[in-house]
Each structure stands twice: as C-alpha cells, then as structure tokens.
Protein backbone atom coordinates (compact mmCIF):
# COMPACT_ATOMS: atom_id res chain seq x y z
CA UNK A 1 210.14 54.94 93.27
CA UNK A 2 209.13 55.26 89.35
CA UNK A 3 212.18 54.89 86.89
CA UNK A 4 211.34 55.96 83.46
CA UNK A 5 213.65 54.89 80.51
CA UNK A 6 214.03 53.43 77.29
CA UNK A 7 212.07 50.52 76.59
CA UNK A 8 214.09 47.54 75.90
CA UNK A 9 214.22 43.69 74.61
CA UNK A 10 213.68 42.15 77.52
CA UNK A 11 210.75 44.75 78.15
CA UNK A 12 208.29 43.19 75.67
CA UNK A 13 206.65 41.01 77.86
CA UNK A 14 205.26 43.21 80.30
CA UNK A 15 204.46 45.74 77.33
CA UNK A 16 202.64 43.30 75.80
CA UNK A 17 200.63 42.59 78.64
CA UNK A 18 199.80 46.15 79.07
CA UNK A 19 198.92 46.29 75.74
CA UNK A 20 196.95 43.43 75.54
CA UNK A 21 194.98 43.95 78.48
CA UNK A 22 194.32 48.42 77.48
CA UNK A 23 192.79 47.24 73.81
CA UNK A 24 190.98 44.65 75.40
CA UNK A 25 188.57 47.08 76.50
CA UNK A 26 187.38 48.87 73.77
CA UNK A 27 187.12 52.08 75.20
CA UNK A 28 189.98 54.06 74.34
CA UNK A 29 192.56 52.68 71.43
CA UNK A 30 191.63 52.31 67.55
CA UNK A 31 194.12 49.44 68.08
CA UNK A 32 191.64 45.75 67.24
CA UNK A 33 191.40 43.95 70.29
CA UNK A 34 192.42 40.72 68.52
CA UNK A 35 195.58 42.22 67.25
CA UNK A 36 198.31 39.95 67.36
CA UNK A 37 200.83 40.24 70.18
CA UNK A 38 204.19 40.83 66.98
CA UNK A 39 202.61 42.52 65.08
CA UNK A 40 201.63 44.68 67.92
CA UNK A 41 205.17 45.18 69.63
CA UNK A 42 206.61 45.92 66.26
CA UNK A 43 204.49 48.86 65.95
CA UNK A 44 204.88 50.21 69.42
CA UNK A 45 208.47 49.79 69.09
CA UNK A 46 209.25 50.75 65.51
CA UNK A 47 212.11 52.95 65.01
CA UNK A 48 210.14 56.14 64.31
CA UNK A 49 209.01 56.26 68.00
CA UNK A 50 211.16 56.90 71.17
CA UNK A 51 209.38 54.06 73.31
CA UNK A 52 209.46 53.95 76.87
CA UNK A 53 208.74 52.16 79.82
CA UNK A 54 208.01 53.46 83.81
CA UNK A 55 209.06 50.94 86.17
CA UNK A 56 208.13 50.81 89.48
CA UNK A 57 209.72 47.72 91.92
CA UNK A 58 211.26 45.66 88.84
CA UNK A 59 207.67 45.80 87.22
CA UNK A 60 207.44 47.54 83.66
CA UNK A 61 203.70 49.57 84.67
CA UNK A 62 203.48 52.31 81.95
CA UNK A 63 204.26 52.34 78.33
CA UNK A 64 204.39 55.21 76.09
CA UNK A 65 206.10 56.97 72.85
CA UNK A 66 206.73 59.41 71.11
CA UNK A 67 207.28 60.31 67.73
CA UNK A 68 206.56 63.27 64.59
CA UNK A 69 202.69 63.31 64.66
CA UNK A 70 203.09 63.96 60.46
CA UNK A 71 206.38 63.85 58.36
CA UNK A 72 208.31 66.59 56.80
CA UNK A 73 207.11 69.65 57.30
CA UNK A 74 204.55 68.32 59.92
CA UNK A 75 207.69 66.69 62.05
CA UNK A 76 207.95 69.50 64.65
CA UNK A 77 204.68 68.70 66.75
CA UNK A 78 204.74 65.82 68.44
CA UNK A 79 202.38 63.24 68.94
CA UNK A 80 202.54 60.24 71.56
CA UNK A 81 200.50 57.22 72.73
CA UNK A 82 200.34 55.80 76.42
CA UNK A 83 199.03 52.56 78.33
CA UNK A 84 199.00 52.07 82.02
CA UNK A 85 199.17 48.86 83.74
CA UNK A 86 195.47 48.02 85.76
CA UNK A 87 197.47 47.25 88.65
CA UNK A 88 199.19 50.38 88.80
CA UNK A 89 196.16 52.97 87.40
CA UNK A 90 195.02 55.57 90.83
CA UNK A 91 198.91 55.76 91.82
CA UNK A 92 199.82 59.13 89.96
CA UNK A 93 201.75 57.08 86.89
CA UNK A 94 199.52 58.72 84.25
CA UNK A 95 200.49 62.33 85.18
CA UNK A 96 204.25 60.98 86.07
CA UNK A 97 204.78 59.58 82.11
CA UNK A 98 202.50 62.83 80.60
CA UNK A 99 204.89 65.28 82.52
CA UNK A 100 208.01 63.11 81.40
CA UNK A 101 207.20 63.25 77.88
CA UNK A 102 206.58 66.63 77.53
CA UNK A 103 209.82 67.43 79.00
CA UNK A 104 211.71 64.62 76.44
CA UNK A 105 209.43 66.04 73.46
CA UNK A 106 210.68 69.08 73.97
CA UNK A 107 214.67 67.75 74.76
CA UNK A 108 214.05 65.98 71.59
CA UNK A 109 213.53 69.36 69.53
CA UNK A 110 209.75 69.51 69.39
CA UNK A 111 207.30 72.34 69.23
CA UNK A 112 204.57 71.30 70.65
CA UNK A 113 202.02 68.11 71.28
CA UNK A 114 199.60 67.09 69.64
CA UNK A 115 197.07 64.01 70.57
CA UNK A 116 194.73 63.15 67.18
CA UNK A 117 192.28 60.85 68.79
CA UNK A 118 191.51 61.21 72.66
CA UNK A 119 188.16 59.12 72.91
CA UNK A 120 185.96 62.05 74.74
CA UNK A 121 184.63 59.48 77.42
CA UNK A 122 187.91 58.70 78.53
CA UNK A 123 187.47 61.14 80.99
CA UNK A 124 190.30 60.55 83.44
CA UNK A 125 192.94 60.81 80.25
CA UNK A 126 191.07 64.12 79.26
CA UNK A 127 191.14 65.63 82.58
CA UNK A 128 195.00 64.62 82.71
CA UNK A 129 196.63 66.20 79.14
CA UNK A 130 193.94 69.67 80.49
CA UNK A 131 195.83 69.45 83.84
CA UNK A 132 199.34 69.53 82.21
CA UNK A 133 198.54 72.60 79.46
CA UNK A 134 196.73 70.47 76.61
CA UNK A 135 193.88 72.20 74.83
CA UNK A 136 190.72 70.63 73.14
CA UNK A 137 191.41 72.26 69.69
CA UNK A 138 188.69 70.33 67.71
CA UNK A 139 186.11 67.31 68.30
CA UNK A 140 185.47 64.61 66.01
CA UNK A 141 181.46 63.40 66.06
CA UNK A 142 181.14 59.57 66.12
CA UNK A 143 184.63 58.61 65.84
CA UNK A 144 185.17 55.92 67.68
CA UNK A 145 183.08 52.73 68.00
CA UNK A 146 183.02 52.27 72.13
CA UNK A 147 182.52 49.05 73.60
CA UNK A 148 180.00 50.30 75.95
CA UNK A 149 178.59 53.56 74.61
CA UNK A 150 178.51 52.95 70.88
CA UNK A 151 179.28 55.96 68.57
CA UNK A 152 181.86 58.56 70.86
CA UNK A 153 183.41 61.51 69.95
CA UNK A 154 187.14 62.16 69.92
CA UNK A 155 188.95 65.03 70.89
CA UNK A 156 192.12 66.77 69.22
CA UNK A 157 194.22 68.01 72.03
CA UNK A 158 197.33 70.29 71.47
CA UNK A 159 199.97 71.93 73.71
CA UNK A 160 202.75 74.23 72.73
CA UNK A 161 206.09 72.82 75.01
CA UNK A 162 209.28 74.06 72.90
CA UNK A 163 210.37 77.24 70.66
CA UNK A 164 209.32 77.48 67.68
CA UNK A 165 212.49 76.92 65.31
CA UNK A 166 212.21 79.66 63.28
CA UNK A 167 211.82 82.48 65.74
C-alpha cells in the first residue's frame, strides 16, 4: 500500500537520501552532485512548492513537488520535479506520484503541466509523462552535460489537466 501526502519535518532524512543518491548520477537533474544536503532540502521544501512524499511500509520512497513553473502571469501551468528511491524504482511508484500530481495540480487551480528540462535519455521518465497525456513540445540540443553520454538533449513536455480560467 502507497500513501502519498505532505512531506513533513521528520521526512527530511529519507528525502535527503533520495536526493542524494538521484543527483549522484548525473544523468537526469541540473542539481550538482556535491550539493550540500541544507541547502538542498531548503530548496525542495521551500514554501513556493507543495512537496510530497509516497510512502510505502513506513519508508518515505518517492519525492516530488509542485509549484507555478513562472510567476504572475505564467502561474497557471504548473511545473513539478520528482525522485524515486533505487530500492523502490520497477514497482509502479513513478506512474503512482505522476498520476497523483496531475490530479493535485489541477485541485490546486492549475491549467496545465509543464516539465522544462526532461534529459531525452532518461528514457523510462519520457516514456512515463507520454503515457499519462504529456507532449514533447520542443527539444533543447546539448543541454545537459550527462555523466555517461556527454552533451544530451532535453525535452519540454506539456499537458493540459484543468480549465482554462478565463473560459
């Protein structure tokens, strides 16, 4: 059983190890590698994002947020960030958190979603936002310095989930 709610104090921890272990690998966050564990947690938990955690038998396993991908008049599309645990990638988590967010993004008064920087060889997360209504709406060449494959594109994914508020 996967319970998804608010992320909390006590959660930081086991965010931080999920954290920690995603940007180790180069191959899908602009976040450093070496970035330091505060200064980290302060970001994914700054009050501008509605940060949550998916727990699964007392274990935190997923992370994600939430927040205005731009501010002001760019405050109605969402935009949102997510980390699985390497213990718990394969079990259906990924899709579980994407499908929750849309919904919440779209409780929250949202138009749509909209991911700035997918890394194109991340594959598996590509294949997942395509699965649940996101479309590739523009590539950026050589955006993203990959661990293992050097220059990558990235991929600006968008999906429509609420009304739009002035119709």
């Amino acid at each position: 059983m996967l319970e998804i709610r608010k992320a909390i104090e006590t959660d930081k921890p086991e965010i931080w190890e999920i954290i920690k272990f995603v940007i180790a690998a180069g191959d899908s966050f602009t976040l450093p590698p070496d970035a330091p564990r505060e200064e980290m947690l302060a970001d994914w938990l700054s009050a501008e994002k509605h940060t949550f955690v998916a727990v699964a038998d007392g274990k935190v396993v997923a992370t994600f947020y939430i927040k205005p991908n731009q501010p002001g008049p760019g405050s109605h599309i969402a935009n949102g960030s997510y980390m699985v645990a390497p213990e718990a990638r394969g079990m259906g988590i990924g899709r579980k958190i994407g499908e929750f967010s849309i919904a919440e993004a779209a409780r929250l008064g949202f138009h749509a979603m909209q991911f700035n920087f997918v890394v194109k060889s991340n594959e598996k997360a590509v294949r997942l936002w395509q699965s649940l209504g996101f479309e590739i709406i523009g590539e950026i060449p050589e955006a993203f310095q990959h661990a293992e494959n050097g220059l990558t594109s990235a991929l600006i994914m968008y999906r429509k989930i609420g009304r739009n508020k002035q119709q």
